[in-house]
C-alpha atoms as a PDB file:
ATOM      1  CA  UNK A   1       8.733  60.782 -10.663  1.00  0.00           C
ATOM      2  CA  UNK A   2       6.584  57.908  -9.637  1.00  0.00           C
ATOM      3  CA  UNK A   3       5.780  57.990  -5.678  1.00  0.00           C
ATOM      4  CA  UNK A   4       6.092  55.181  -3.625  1.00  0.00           C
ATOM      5  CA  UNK A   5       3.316  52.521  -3.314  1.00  0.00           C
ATOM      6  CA  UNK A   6       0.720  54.110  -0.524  1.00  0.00           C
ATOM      7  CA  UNK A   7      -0.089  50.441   0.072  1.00  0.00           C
ATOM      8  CA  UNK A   8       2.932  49.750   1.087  1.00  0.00           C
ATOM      9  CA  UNK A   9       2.592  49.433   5.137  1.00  0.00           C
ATOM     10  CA  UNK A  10       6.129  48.038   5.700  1.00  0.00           C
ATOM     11  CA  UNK A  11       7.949  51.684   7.195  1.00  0.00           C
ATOM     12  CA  UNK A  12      11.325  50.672   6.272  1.00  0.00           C
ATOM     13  CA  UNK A  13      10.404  49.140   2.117  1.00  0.00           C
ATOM     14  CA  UNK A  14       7.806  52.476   1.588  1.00  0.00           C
ATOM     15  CA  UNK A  15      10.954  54.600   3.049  1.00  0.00           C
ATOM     16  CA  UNK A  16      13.630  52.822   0.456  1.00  0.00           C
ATOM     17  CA  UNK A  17      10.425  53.345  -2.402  1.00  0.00           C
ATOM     18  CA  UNK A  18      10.362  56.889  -1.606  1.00  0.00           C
ATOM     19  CA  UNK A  19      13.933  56.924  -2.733  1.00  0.00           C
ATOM     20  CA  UNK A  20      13.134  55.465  -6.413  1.00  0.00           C
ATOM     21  CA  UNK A  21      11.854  58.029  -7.780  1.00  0.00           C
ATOM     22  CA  UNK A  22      14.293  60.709  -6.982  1.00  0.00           C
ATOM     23  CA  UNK A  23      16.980  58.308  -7.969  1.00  0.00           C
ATOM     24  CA  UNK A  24      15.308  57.639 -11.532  1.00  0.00           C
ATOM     25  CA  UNK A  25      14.332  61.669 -12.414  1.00  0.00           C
ATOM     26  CA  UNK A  26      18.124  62.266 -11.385  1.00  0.00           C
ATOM     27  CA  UNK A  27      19.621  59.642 -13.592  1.00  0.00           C
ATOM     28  CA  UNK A  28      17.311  60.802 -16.174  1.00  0.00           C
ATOM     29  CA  UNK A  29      18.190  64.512 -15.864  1.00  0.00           C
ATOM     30  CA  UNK A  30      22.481  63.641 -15.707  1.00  0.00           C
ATOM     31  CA  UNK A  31      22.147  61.075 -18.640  1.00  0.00           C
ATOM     32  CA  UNK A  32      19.018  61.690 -21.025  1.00  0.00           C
ATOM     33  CA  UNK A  33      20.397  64.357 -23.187  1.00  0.00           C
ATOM     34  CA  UNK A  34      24.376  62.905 -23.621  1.00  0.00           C
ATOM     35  CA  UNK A  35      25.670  62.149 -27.054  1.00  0.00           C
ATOM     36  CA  UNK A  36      27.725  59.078 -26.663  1.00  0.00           C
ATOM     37  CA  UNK A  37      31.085  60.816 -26.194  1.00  0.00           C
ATOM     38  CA  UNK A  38      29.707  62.652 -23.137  1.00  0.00           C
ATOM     39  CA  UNK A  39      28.412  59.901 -21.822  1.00  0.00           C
ATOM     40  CA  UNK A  40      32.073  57.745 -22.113  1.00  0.00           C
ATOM     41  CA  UNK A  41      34.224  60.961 -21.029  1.00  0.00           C
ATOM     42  CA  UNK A  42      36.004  60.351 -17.732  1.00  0.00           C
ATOM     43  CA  UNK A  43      37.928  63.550 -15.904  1.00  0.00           C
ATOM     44  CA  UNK A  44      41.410  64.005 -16.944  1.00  0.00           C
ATOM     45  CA  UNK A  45      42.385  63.425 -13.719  1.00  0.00           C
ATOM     46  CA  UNK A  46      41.027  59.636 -13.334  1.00  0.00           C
ATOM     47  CA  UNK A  47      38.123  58.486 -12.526  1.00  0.00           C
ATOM     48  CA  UNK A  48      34.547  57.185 -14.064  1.00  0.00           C
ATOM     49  CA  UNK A  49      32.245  59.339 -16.563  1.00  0.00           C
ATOM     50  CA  UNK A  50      28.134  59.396 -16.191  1.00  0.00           C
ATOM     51  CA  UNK A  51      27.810  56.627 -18.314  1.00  0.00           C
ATOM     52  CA  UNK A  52      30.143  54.415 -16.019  1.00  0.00           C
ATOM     53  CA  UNK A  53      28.351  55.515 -13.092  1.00  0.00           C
ATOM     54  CA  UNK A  54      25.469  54.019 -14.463  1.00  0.00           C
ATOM     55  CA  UNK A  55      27.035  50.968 -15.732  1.00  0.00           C
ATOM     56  CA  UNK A  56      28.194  50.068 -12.307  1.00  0.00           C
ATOM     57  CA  UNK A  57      24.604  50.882 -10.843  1.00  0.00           C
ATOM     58  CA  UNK A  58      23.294  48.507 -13.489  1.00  0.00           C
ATOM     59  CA  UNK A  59      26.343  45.585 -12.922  1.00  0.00           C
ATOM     60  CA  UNK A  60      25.618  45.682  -9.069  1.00  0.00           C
ATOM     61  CA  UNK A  61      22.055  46.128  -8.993  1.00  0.00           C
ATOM     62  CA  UNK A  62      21.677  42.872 -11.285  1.00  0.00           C
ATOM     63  CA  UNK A  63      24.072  41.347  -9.252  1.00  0.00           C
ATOM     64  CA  UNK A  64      21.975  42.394  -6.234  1.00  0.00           C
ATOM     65  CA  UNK A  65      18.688  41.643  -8.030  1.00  0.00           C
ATOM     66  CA  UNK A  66      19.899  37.957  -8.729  1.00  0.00           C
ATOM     67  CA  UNK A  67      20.751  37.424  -5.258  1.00  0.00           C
ATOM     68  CA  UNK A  68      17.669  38.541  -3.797  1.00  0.00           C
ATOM     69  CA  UNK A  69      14.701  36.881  -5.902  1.00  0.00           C
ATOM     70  CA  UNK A  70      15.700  33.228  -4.964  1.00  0.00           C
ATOM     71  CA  UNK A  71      15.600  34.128  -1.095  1.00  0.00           C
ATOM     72  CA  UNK A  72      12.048  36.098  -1.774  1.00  0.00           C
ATOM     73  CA  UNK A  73      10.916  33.844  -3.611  1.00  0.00           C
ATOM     74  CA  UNK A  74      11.556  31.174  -1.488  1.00  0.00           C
ATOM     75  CA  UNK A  75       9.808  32.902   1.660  1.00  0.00           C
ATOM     76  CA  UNK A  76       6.215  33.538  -0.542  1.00  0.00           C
ATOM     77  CA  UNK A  77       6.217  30.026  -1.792  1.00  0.00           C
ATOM     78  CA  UNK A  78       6.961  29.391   2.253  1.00  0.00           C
ATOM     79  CA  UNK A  79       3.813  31.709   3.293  1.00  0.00           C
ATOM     80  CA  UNK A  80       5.949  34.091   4.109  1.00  0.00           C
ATOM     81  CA  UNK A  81       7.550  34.685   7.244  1.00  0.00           C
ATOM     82  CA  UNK A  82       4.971  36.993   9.674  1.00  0.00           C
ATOM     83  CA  UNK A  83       6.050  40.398  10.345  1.00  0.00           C
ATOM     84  CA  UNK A  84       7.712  40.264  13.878  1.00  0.00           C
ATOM     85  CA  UNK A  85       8.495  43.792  14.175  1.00  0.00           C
ATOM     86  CA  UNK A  86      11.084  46.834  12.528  1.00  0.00           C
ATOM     87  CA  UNK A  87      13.935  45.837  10.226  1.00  0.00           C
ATOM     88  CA  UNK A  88      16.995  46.050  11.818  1.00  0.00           C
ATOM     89  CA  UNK A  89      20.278  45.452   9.356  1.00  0.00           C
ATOM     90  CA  UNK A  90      22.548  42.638   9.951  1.00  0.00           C
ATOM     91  CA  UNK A  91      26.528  43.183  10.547  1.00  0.00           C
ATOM     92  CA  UNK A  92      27.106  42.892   7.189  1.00  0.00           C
ATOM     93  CA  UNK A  93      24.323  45.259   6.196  1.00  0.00           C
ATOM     94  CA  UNK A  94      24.950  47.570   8.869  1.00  0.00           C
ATOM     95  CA  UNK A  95      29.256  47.942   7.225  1.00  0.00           C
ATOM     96  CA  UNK A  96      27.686  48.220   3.572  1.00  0.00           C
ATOM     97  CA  UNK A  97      25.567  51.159   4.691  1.00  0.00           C
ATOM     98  CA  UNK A  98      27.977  52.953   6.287  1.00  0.00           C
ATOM     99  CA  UNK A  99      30.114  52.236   3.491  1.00  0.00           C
ATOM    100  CA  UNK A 100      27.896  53.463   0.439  1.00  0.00           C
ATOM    101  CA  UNK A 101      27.368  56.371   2.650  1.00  0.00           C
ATOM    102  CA  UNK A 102      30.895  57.314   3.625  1.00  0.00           C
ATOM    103  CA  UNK A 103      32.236  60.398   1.760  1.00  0.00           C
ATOM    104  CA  UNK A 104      35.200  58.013   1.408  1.00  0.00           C
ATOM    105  CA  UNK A 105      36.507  56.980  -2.055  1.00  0.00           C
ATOM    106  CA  UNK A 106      35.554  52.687  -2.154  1.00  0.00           C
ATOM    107  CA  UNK A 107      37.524  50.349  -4.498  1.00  0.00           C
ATOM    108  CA  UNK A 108      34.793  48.437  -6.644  1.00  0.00           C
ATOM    109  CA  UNK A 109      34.057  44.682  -6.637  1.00  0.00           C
ATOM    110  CA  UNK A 110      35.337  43.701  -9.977  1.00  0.00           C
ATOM    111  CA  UNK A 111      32.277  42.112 -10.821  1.00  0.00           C
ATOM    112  CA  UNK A 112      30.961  45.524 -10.550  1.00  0.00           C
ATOM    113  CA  UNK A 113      33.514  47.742 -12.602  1.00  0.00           C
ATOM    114  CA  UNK A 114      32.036  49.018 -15.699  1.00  0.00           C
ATOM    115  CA  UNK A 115      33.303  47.836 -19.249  1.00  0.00           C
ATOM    116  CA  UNK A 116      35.504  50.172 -21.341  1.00  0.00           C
ATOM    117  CA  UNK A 117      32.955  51.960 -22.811  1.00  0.00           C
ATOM    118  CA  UNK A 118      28.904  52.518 -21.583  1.00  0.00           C
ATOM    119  CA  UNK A 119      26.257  51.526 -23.610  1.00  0.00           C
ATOM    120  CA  UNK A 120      24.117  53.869 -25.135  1.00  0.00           C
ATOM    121  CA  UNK A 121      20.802  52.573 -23.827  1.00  0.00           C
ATOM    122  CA  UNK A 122      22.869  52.709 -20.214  1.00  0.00           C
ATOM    123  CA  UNK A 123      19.765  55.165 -18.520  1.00  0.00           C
ATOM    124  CA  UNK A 124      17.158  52.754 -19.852  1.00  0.00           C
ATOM    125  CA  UNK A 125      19.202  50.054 -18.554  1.00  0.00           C
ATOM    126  CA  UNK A 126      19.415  51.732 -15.128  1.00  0.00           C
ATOM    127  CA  UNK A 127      15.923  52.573 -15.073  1.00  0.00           C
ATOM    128  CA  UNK A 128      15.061  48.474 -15.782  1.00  0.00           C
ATOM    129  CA  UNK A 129      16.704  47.570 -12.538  1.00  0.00           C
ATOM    130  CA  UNK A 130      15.056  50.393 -10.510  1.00  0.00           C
ATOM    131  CA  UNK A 131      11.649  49.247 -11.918  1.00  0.00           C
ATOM    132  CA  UNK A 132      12.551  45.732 -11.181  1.00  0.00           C
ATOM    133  CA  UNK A 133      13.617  46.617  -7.708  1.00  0.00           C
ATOM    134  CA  UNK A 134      10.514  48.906  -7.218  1.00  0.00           C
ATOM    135  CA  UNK A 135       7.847  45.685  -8.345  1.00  0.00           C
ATOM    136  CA  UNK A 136      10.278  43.372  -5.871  1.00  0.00           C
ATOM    137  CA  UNK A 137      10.271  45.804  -2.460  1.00  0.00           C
ATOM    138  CA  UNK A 138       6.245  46.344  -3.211  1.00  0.00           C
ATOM    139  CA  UNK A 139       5.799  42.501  -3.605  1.00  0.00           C
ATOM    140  CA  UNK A 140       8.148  42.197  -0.500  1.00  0.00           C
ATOM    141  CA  UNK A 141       5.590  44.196   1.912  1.00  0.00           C
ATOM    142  CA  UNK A 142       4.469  41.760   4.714  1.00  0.00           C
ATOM    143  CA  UNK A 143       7.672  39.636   4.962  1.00  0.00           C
ATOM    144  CA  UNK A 144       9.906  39.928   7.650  1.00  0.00           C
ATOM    145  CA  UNK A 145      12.485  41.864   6.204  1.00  0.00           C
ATOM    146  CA  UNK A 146      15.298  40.456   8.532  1.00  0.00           C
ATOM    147  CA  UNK A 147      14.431  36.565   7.789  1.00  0.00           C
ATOM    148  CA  UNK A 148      14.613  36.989   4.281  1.00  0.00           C
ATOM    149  CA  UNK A 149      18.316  36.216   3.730  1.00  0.00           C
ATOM    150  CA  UNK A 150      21.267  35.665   1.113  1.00  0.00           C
ATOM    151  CA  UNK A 151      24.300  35.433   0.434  1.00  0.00           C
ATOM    152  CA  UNK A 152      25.676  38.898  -0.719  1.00  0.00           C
ATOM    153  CA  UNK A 153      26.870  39.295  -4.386  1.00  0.00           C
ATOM    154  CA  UNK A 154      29.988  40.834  -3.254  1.00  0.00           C
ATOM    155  CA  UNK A 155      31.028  37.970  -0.669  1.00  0.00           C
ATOM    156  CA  UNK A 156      29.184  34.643  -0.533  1.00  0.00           C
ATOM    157  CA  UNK A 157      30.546  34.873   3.408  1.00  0.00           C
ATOM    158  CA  UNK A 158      28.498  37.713   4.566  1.00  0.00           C
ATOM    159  CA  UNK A 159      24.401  37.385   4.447  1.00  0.00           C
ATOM    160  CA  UNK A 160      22.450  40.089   4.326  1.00  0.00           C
ATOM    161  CA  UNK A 161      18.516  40.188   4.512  1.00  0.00           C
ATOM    162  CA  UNK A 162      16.217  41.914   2.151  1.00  0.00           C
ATOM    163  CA  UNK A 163      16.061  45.199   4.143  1.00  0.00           C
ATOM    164  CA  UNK A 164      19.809  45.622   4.175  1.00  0.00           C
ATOM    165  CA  UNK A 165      19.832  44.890   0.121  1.00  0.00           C
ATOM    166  CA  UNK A 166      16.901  47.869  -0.344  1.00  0.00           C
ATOM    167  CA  UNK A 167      18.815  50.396   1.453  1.00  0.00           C
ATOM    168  CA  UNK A 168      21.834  49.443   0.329  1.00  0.00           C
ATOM    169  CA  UNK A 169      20.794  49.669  -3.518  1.00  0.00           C
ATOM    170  CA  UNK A 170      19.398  52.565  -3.296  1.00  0.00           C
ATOM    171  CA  UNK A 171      21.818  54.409  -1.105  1.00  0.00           C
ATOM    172  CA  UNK A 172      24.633  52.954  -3.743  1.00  0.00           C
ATOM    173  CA  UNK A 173      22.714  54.659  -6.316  1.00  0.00           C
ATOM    174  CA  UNK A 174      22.327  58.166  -4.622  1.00  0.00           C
ATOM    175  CA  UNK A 175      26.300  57.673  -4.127  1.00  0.00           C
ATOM    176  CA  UNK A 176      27.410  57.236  -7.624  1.00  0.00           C
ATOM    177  CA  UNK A 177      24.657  59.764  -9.081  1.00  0.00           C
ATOM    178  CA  UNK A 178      25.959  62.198  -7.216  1.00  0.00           C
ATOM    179  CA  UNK A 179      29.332  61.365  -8.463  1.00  0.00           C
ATOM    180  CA  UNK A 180      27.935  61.748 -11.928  1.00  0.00           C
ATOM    181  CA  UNK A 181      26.560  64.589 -10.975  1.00  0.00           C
ATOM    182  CA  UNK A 182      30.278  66.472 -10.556  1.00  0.00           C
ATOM    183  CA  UNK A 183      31.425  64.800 -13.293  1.00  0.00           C
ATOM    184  CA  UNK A 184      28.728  67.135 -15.469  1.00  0.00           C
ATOM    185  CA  UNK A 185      29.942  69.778 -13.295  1.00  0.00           C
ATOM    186  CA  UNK A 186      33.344  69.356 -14.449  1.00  0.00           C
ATOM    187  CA  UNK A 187      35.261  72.324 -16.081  1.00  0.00           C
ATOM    188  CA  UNK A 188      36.145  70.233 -19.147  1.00  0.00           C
ATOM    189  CA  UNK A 189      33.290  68.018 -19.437  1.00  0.00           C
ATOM    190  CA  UNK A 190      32.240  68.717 -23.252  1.00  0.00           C
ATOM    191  CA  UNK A 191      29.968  70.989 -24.550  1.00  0.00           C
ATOM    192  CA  UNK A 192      28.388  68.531 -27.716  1.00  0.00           C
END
């Protein structure tokens, strides 16, 4: 587990790094040591399997990723924008949270559904887009988190800012490894 940047002075960004770590050892732990089939099987009962857990962490956190860069990008080319105080989510933000949070069953963006089958290299896929979210919130630290905005991936009518993304991501990710998590917990789930 790698800890979060102590640089990092931004309390919100070094509170969302904390969370990368855990994220990565537990997709490592639920994924690492699956043969292909148990990566693909789904519960009899409906439903996605570790491996398209993953997959959808990887769709939406490119998705996410490719949102984001432009808008940070844009504000260090700009100087930056100074630091005018605590994050605070916008509207948008503020539903997605509470959404990737609910206990509630969420249909998926289709943009976001996994393909048929998962990769194999799925973990090391997921574990790319962690790292490049990891280098991106530690590059982020000194921006004001609330003026760094974009369109989100899943609507192009709400805008989010970089502090809602962070939380969001990383939240998502706790949501669906924990899924994947009682899918290896499953009676049936295969032995080899």
């Amino acid at each position: 587990m790698v800890a979060p940047d102590e640089t990092v002075r931004d309390p919100h960004l070094h509170a969302q790094l904390a969370k990368v770590g855990p994220n990565d050892a537990e997709a490592r732990r639920l994924a690492e040591d699956l043969s292909a089939h148990r990566l693909a099987w789904r519960p009899p009962a409906g439903g996605w399997g570790v491996g398209d857990c993953l997959e959808h962490l990887v769709a939406s956190g490119g998705q996410y990723l490719g949102a984001m860069r432009p808008a940070f990008e844009r504000a260090r080319a700009g100087g930056g924008e100074p630091v005018h105080g605590g994050w605070r989510p916008t509207l948008a933000g503020r539903l997605l949270i509470h959404g990737v949070n609910s206990p509630r069953k969420l249909p998926s963006p289709r943009r976001f559904r996994p393909p048929p089958a998962p990769r194999p290299e799925v973990l090391a896929a997921f574990l790319d887009v962690q790292a490049a979210l990891r280098e991106l919130m530690t590059a982020a630290d000194g921006l004001d988190l609330r003026r760094v905005r974009f369109a989100s991936p899943v609507t192009p009518l709400a805008r989010l800012n970089l502090g809602d993304a962070v939380q969001i991501l990383q939240d998502h990710a706790r949501r669906h490894l924990t899924q994947a998590l009682r899918v290896r917990e499953h009676p049936d789930f295969p032995t080899a």
